[in-house]
C-alpha atoms as a PDB file:
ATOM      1  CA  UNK A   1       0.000   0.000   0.000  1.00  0.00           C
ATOM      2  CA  UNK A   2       1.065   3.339  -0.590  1.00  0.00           C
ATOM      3  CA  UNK A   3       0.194   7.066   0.408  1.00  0.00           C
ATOM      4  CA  UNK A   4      -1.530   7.313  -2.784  1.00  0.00           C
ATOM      5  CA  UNK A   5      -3.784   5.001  -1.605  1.00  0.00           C
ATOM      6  CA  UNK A   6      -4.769   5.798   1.434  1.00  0.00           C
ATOM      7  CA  UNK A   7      -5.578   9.306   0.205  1.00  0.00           C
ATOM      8  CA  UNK A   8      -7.881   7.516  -2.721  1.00  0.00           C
ATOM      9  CA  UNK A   9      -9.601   5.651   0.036  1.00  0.00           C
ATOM     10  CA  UNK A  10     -10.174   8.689   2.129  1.00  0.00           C
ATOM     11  CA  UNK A  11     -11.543  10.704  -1.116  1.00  0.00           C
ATOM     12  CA  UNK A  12     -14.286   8.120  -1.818  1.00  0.00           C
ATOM     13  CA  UNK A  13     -15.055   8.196   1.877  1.00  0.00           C
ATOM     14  CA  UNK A  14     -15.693  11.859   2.012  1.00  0.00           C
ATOM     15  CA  UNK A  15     -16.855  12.195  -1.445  1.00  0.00           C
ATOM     16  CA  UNK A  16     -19.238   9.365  -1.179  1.00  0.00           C
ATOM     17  CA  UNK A  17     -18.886   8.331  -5.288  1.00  0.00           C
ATOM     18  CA  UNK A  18     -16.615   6.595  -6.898  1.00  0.00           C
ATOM     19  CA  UNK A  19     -16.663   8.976 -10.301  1.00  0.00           C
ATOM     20  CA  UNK A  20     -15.416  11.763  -8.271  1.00  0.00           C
ATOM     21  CA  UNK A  21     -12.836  10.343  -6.421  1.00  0.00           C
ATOM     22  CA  UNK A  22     -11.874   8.876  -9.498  1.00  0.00           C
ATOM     23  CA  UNK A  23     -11.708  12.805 -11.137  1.00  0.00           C
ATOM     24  CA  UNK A  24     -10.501  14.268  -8.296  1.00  0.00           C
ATOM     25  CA  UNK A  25      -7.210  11.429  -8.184  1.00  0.00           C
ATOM     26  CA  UNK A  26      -6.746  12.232 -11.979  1.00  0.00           C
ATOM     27  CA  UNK A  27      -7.292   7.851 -12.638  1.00  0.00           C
ATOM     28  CA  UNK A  28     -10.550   5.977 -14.124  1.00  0.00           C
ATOM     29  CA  UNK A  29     -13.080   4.592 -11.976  1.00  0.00           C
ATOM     30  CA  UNK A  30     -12.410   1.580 -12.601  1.00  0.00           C
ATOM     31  CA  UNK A  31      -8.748   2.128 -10.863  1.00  0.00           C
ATOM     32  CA  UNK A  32     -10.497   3.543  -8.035  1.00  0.00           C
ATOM     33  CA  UNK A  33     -12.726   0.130  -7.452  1.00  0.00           C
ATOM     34  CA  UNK A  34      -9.568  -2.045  -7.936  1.00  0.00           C
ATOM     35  CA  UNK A  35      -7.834  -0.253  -5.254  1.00  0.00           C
ATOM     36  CA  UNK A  36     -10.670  -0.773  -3.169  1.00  0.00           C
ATOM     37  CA  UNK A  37     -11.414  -4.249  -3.763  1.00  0.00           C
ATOM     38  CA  UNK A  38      -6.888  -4.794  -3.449  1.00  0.00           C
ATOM     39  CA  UNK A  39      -7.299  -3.164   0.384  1.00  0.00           C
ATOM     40  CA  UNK A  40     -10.481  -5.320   0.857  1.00  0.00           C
ATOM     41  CA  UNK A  41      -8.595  -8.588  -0.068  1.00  0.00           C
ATOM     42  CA  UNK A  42      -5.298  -7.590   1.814  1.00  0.00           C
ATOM     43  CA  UNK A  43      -7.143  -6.820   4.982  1.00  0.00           C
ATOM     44  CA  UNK A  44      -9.720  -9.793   4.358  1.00  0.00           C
ATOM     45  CA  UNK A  45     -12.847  -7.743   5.275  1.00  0.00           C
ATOM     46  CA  UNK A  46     -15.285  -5.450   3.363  1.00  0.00           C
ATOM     47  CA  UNK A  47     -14.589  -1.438   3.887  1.00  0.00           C
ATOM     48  CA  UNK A  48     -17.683  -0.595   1.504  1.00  0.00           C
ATOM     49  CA  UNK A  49     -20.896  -1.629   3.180  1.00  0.00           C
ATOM     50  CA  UNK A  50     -22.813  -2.601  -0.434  1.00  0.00           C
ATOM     51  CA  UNK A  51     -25.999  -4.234   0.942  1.00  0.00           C
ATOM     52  CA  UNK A  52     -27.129   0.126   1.636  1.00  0.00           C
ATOM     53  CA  UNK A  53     -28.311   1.902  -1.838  1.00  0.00           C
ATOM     54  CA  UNK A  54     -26.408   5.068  -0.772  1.00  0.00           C
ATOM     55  CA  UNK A  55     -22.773   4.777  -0.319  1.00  0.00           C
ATOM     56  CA  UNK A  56     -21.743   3.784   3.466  1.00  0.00           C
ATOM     57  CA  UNK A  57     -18.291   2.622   4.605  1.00  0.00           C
ATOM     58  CA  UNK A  58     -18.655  -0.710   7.362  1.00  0.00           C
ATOM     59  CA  UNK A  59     -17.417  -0.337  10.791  1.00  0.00           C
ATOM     60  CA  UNK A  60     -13.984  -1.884   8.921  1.00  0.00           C
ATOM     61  CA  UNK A  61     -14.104   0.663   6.593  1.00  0.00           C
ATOM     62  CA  UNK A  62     -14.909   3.790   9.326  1.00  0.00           C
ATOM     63  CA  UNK A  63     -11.425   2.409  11.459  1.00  0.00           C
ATOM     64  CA  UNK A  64      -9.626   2.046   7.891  1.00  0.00           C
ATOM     65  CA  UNK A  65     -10.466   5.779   7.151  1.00  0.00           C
ATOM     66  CA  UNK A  66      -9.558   7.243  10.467  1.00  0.00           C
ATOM     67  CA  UNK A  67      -6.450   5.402  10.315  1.00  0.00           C
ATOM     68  CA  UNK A  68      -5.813   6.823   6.961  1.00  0.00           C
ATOM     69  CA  UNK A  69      -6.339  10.302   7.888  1.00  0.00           C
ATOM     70  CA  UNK A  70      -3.952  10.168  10.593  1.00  0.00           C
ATOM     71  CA  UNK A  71      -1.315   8.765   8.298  1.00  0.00           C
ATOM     72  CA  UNK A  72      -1.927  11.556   5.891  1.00  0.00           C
ATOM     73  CA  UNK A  73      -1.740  14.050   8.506  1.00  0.00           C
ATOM     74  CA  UNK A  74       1.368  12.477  10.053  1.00  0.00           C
ATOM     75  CA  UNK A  75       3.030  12.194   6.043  1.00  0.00           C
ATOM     76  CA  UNK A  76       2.021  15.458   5.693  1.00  0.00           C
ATOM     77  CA  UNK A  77       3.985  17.314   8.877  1.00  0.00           C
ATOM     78  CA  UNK A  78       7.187  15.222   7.743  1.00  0.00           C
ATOM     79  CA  UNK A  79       6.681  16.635   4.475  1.00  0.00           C
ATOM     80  CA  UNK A  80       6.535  19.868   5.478  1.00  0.00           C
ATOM     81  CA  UNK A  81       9.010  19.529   7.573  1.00  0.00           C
ATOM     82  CA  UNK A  82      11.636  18.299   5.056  1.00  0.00           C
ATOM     83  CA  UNK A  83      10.810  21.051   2.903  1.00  0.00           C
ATOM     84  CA  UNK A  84      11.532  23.465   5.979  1.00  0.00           C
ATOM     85  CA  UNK A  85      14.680  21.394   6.633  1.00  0.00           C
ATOM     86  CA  UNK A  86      16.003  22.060   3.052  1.00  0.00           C
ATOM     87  CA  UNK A  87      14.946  25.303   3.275  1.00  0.00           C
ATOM     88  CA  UNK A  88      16.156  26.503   6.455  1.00  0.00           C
ATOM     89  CA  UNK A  89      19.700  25.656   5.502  1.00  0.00           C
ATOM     90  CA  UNK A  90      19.496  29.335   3.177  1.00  0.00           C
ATOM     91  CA  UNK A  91      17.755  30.933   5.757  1.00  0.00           C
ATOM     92  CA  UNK A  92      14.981  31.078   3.597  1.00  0.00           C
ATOM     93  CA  UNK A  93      11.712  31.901   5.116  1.00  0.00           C
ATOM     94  CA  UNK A  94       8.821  31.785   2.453  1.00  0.00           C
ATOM     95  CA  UNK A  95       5.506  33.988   3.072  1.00  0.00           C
ATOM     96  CA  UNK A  96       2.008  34.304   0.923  1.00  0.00           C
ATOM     97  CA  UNK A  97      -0.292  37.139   1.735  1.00  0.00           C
ATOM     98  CA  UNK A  98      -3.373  38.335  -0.040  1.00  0.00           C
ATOM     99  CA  UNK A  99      -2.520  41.419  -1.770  1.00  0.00           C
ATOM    100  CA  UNK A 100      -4.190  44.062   0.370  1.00  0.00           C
ATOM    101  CA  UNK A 101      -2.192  43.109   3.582  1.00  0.00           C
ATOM    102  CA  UNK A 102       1.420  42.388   1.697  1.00  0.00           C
ATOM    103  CA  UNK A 103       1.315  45.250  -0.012  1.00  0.00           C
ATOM    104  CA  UNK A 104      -0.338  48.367   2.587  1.00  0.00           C
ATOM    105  CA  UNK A 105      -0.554  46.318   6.330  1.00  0.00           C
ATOM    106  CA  UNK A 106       3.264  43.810   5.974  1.00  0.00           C
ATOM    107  CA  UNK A 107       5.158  46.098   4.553  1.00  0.00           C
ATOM    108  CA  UNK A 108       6.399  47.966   7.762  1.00  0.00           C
ATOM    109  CA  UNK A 109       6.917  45.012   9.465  1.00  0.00           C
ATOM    110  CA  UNK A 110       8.834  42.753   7.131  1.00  0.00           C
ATOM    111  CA  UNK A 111      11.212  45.900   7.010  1.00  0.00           C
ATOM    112  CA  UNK A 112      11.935  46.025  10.972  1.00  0.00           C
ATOM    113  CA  UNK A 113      12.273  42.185  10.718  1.00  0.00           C
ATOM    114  CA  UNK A 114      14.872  42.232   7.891  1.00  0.00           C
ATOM    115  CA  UNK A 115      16.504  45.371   9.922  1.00  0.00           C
ATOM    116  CA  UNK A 116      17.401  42.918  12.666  1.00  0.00           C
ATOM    117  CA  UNK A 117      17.767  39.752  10.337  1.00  0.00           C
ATOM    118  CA  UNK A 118      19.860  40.793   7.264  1.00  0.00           C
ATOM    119  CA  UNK A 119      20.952  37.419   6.407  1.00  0.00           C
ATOM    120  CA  UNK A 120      17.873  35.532   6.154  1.00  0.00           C
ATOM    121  CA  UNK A 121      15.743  35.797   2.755  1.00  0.00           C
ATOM    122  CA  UNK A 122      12.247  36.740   3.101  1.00  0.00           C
ATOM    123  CA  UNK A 123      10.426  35.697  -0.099  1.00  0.00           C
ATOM    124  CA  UNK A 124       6.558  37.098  -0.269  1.00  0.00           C
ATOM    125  CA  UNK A 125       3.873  36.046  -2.747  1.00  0.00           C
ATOM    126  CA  UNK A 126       0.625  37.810  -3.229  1.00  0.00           C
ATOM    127  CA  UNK A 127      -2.243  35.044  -3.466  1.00  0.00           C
ATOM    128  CA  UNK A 128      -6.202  34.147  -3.171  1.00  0.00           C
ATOM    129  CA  UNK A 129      -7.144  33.660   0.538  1.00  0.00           C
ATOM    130  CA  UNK A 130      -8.078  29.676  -1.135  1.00  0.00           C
ATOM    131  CA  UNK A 131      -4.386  29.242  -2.622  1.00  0.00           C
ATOM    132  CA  UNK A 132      -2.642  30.217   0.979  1.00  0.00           C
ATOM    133  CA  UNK A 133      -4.642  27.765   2.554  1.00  0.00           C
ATOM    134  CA  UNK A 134      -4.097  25.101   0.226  1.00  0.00           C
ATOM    135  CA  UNK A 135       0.030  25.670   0.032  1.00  0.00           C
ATOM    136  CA  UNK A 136       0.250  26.300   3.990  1.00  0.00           C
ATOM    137  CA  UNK A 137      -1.079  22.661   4.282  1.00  0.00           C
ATOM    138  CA  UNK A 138       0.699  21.308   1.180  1.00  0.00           C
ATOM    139  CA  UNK A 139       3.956  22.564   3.087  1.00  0.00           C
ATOM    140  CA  UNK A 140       4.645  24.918   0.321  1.00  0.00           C
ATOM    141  CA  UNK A 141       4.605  28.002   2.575  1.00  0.00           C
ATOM    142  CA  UNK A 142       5.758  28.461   5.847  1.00  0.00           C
ATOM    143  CA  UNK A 143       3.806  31.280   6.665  1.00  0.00           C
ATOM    144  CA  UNK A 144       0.393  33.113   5.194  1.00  0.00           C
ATOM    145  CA  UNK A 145      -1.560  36.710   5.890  1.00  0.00           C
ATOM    146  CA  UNK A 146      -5.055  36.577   5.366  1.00  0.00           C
ATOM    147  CA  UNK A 147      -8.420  38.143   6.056  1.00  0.00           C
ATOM    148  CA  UNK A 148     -11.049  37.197   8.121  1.00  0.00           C
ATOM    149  CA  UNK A 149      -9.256  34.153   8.938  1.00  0.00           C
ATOM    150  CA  UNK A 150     -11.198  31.164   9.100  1.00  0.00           C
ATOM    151  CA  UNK A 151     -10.801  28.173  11.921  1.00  0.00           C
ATOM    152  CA  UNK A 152      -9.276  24.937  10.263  1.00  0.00           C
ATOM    153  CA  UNK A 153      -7.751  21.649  12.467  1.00  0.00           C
ATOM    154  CA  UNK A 154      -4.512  21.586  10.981  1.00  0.00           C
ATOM    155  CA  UNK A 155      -3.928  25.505  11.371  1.00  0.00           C
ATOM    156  CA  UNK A 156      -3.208  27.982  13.980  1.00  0.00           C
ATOM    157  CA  UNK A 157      -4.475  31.445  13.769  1.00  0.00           C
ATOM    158  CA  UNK A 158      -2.474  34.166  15.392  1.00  0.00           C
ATOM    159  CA  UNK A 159      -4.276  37.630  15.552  1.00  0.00           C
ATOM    160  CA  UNK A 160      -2.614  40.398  12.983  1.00  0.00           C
ATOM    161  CA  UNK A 161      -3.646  43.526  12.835  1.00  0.00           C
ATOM    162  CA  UNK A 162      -7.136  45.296  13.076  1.00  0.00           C
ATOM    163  CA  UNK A 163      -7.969  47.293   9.800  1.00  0.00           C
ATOM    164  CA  UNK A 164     -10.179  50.082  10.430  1.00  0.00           C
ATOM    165  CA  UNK A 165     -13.303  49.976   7.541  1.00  0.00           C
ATOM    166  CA  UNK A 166     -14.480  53.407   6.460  1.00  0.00           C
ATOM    167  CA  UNK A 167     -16.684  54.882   3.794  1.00  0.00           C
ATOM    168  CA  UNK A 168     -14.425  55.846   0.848  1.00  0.00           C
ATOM    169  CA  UNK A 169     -15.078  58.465  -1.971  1.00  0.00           C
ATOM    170  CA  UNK A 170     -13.051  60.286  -4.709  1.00  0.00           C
ATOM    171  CA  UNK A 171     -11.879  63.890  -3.673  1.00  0.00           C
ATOM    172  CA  UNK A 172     -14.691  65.680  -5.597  1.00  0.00           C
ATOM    173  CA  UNK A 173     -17.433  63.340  -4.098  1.00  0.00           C
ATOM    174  CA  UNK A 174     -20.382  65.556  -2.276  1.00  0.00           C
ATOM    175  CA  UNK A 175     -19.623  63.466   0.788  1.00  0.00           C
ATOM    176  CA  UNK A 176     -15.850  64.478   0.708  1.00  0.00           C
ATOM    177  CA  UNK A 177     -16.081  67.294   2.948  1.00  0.00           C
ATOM    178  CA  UNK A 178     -17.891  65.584   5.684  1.00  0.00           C
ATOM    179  CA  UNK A 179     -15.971  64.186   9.032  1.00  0.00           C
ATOM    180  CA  UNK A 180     -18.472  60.989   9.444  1.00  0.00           C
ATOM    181  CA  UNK A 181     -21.163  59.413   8.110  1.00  0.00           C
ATOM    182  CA  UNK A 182     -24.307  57.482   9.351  1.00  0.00           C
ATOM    183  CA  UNK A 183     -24.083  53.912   7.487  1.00  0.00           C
ATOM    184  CA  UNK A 184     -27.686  53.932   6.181  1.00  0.00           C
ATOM    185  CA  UNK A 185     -26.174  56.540   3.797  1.00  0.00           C
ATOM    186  CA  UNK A 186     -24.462  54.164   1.538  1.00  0.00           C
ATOM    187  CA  UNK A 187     -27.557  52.632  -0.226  1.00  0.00           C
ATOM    188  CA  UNK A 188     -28.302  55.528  -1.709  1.00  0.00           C
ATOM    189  CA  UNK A 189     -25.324  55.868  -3.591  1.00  0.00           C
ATOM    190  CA  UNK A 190     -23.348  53.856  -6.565  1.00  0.00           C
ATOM    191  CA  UNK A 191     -21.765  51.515  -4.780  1.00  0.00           C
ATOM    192  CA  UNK A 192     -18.401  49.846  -5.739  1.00  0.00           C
ATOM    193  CA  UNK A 193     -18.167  46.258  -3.738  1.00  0.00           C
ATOM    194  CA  UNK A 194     -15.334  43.748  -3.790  1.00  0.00           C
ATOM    195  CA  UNK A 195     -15.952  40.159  -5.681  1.00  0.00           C
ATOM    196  CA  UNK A 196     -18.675  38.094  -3.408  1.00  0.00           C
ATOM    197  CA  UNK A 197     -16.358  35.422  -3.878  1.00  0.00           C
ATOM    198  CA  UNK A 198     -13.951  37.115  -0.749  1.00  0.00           C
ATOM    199  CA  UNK A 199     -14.004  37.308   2.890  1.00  0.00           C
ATOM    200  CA  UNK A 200     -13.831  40.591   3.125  1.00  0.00           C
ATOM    201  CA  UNK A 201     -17.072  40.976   0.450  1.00  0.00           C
ATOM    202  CA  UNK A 202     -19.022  38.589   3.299  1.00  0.00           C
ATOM    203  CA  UNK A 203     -17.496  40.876   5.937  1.00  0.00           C
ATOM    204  CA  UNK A 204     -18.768  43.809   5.200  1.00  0.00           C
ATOM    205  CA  UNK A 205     -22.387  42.009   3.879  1.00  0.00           C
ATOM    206  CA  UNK A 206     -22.573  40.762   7.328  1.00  0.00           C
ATOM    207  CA  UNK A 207     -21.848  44.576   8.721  1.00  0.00           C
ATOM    208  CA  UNK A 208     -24.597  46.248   6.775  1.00  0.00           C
ATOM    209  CA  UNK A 209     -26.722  43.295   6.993  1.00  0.00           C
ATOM    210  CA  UNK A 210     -26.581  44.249  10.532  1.00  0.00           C
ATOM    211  CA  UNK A 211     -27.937  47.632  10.158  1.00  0.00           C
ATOM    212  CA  UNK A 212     -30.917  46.643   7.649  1.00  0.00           C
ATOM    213  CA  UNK A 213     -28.814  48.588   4.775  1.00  0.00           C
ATOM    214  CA  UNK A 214     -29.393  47.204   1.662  1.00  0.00           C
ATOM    215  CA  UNK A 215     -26.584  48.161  -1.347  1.00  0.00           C
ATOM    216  CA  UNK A 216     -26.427  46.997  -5.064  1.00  0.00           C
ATOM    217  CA  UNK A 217     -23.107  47.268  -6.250  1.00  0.00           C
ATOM    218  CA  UNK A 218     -23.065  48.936  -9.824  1.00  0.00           C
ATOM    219  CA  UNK A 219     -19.382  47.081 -10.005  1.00  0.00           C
ATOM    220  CA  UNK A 220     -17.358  44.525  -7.934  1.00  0.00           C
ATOM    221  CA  UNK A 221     -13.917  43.563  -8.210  1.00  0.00           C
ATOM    222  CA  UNK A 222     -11.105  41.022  -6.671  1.00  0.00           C
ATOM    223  CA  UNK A 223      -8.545  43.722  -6.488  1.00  0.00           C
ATOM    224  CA  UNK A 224      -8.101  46.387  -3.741  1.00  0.00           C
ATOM    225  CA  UNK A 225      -6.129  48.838  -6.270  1.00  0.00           C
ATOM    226  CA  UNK A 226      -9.104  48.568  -9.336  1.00  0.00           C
ATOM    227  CA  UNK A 227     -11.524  49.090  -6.705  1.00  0.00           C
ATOM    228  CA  UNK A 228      -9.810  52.277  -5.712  1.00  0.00           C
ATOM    229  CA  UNK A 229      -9.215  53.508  -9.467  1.00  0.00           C
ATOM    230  CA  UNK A 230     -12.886  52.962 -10.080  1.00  0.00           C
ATOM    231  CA  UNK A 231     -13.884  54.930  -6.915  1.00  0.00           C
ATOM    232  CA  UNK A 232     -11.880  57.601  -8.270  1.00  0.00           C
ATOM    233  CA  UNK A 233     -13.215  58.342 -11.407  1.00  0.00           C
ATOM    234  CA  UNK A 234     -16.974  56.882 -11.259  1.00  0.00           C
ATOM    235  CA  UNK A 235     -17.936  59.116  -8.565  1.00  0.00           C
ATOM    236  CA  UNK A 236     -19.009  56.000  -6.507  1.00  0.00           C
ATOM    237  CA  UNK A 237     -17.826  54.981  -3.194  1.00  0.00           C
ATOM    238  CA  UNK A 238     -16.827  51.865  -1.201  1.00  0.00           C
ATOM    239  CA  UNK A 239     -16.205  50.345   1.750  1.00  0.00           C
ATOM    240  CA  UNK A 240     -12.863  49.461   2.100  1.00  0.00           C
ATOM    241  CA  UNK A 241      -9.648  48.886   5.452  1.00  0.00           C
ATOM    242  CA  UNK A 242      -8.150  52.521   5.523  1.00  0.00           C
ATOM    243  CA  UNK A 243      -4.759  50.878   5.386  1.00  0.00           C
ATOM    244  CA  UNK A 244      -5.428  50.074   2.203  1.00  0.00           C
ATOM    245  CA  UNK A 245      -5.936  53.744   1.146  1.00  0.00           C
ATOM    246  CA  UNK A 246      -3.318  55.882   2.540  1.00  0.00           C
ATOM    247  CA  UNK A 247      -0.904  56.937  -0.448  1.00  0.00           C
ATOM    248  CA  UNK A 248      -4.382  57.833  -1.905  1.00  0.00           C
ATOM    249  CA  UNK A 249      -5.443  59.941   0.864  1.00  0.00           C
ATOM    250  CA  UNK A 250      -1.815  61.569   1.423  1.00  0.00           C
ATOM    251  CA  UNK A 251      -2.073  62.887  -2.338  1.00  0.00           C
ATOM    252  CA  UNK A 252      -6.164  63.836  -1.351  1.00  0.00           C
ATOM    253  CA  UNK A 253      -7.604  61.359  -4.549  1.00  0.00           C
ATOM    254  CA  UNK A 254      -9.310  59.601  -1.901  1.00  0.00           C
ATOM    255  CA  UNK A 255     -11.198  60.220   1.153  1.00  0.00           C
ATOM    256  CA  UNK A 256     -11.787  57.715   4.265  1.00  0.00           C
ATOM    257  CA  UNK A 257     -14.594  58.493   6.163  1.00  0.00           C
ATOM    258  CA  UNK A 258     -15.077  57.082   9.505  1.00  0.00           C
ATOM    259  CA  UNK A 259     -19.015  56.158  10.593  1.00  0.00           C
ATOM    260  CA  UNK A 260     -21.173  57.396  13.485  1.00  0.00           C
ATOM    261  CA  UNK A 261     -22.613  54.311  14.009  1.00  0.00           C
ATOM    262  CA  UNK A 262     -19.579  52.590  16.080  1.00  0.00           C
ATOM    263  CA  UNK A 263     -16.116  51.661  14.725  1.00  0.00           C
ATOM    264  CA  UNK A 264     -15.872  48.544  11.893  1.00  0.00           C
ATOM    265  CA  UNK A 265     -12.936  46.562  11.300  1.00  0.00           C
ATOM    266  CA  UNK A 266     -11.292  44.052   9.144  1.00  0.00           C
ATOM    267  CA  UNK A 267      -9.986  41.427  11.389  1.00  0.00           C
ATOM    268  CA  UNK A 268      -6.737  39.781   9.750  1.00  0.00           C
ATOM    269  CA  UNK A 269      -4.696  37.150  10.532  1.00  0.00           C
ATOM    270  CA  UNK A 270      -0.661  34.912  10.193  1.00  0.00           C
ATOM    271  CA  UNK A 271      -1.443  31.810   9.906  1.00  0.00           C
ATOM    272  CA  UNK A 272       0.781  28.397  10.017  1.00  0.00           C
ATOM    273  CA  UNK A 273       0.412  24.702   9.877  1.00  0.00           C
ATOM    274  CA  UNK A 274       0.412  23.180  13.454  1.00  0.00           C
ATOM    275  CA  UNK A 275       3.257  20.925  14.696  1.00  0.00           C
ATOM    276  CA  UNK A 276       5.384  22.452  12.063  1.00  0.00           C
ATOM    277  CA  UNK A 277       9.117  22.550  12.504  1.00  0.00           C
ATOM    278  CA  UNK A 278      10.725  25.787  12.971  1.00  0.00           C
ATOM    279  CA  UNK A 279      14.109  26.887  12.849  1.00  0.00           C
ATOM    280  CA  UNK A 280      15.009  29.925  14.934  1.00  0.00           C
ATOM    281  CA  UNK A 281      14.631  32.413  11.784  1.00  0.00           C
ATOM    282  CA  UNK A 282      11.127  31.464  11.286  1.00  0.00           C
ATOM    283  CA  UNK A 283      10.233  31.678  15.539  1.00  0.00           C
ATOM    284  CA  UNK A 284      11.511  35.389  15.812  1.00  0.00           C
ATOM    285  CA  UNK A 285       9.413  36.237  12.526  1.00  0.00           C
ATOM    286  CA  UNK A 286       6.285  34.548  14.067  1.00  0.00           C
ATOM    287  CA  UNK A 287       7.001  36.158  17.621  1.00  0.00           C
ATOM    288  CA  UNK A 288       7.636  39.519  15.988  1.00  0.00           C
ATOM    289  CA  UNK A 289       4.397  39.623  14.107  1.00  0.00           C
ATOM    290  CA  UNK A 290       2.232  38.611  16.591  1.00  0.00           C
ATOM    291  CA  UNK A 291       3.455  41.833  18.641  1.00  0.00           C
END
């Protein structure tokens, strides 16, 4: 048997069809029922209960699958770890973090990291929230930055920072000169939102959800900077994390305007794979960032 194996068995278990763990393991579906029927023969017991019309594993089959996961799990933290091994010999320490935070929210503190670690090499990617999760726990990453993290067995969340979320508007806006703003305000206006496909989109749903304030975004984008160039020139406004904004404001194309109905915030996170190994480069990086 091999880990290919258990990770076919463990497919069809969760799956619950043969056809899509046969897709999903890039083989035919008739590879996926000799595997099954190979593991039933070694073990000399049936793991597929096929007396039920709907798929069902036997009690066999439910101790075979938890036995698999835990292999997986365990292959996968030696995996990672060998990567980190290999790695850690050029003091490498490789980061993913969606675009908004690497590029307006990291930036400061990679520098004061590098200040008192010149030798090691920080190497930063800008991904999807989706792709950071899937490399942290492929071992590809050591290290990710995301919004609105989201709670996941194999990974530990460590707070980031807080990102203030304001009403934004282009300089010649009518709401430009004004110091707040009630919320309610924003359905009444073209309304720029980020793609509903993102955290942060659900975020700040859930936020005006909360206050019975009902928008219907004339655009929506993935990307913090289009959002802002389209804001600009459209005479719309957005919601949006200040940080993301403050080159803009400094040269007064945009302005951030805070609410009078409390203060909103983007919660963001650094997250890594638990029971990773870590070399002492990658510790102080961790410790510094969650200060």
């Amino acid at each position: 048997m091999q880990i290919e194996t258990f990770q076919i068995f463990c497919d069809l278990a969760e799956m619950k069809s043969f056809s899509g763990a046969a897709e999903k393991n890039m083989i035919s579906q008739s590879a996926v029922s000799q595997q099954i029927s190979q593991l039933e023969k070694a073990f000399n017991t049936a793991l597929i209960d096929r007396h039920r019309k709907s798929f069902g594993l036997t009690s066999a089959g439910e101790l075979f699958y938890n036995t698999c996961k835990d292999i997986l799990s365990r292959y996968e933290n030696f995996h990672s770890g060998l990567n980190f091994l290999k790695n850690s010999a050029k003091s490498k320490i490789t980061a993913a973090a969606i675009y908004s935070i690497g590029i307006h929210s990291l930036q400061s503190h990679i520098k004061n990291f590098l200040k008192v670690h010149p030798q090691v090499h920080l190497d930063i990617e800008y991904l999807s929230d989706i792709e950071i999760y899937n490399r942290l726990l492929l071992g590809k990453i050591d290290v990710g930055f995301v919004a609105i993290p989201r709670n996941h067995p194999d990974i530990q969340v460590y707070d980031f920072v807080s990102e203030p979320l304001v009403l934004v508007c282009g300089a010649q806006h009518p709401f430009a000169q004004k110091t707040s703003m009630d919320i309610y305000m924003v359905q009444y206006h073209p309304f720029i939102a980020f793609a509903r496909n993102l955290p942060t989109r659900n975020w700040i749903d859930q936020l005006l959800l909360k206050f019975n304030v009902v928008v219907k975004p004339i655009m929506e984008f993935d990307n913090v900077e289009i959002i802002k160039r389209v804001v600009e020139i459209n005479n719309a406004i957005s919601i949006m994390p200040q940080t993301t904004i403050q080159h803009e404001i400094a040269n007064g194309t945009l302005k951030a305007i805070p609410f009078t109905n409390g203060k909103f915030y983007r919660p963001t996170g650094m997250i890594i794979r638990k029971n990773r190994v870590m070399n002492n480069n990658l510790k102080s990086f961790i410790e510094l960032l969650k200060k």
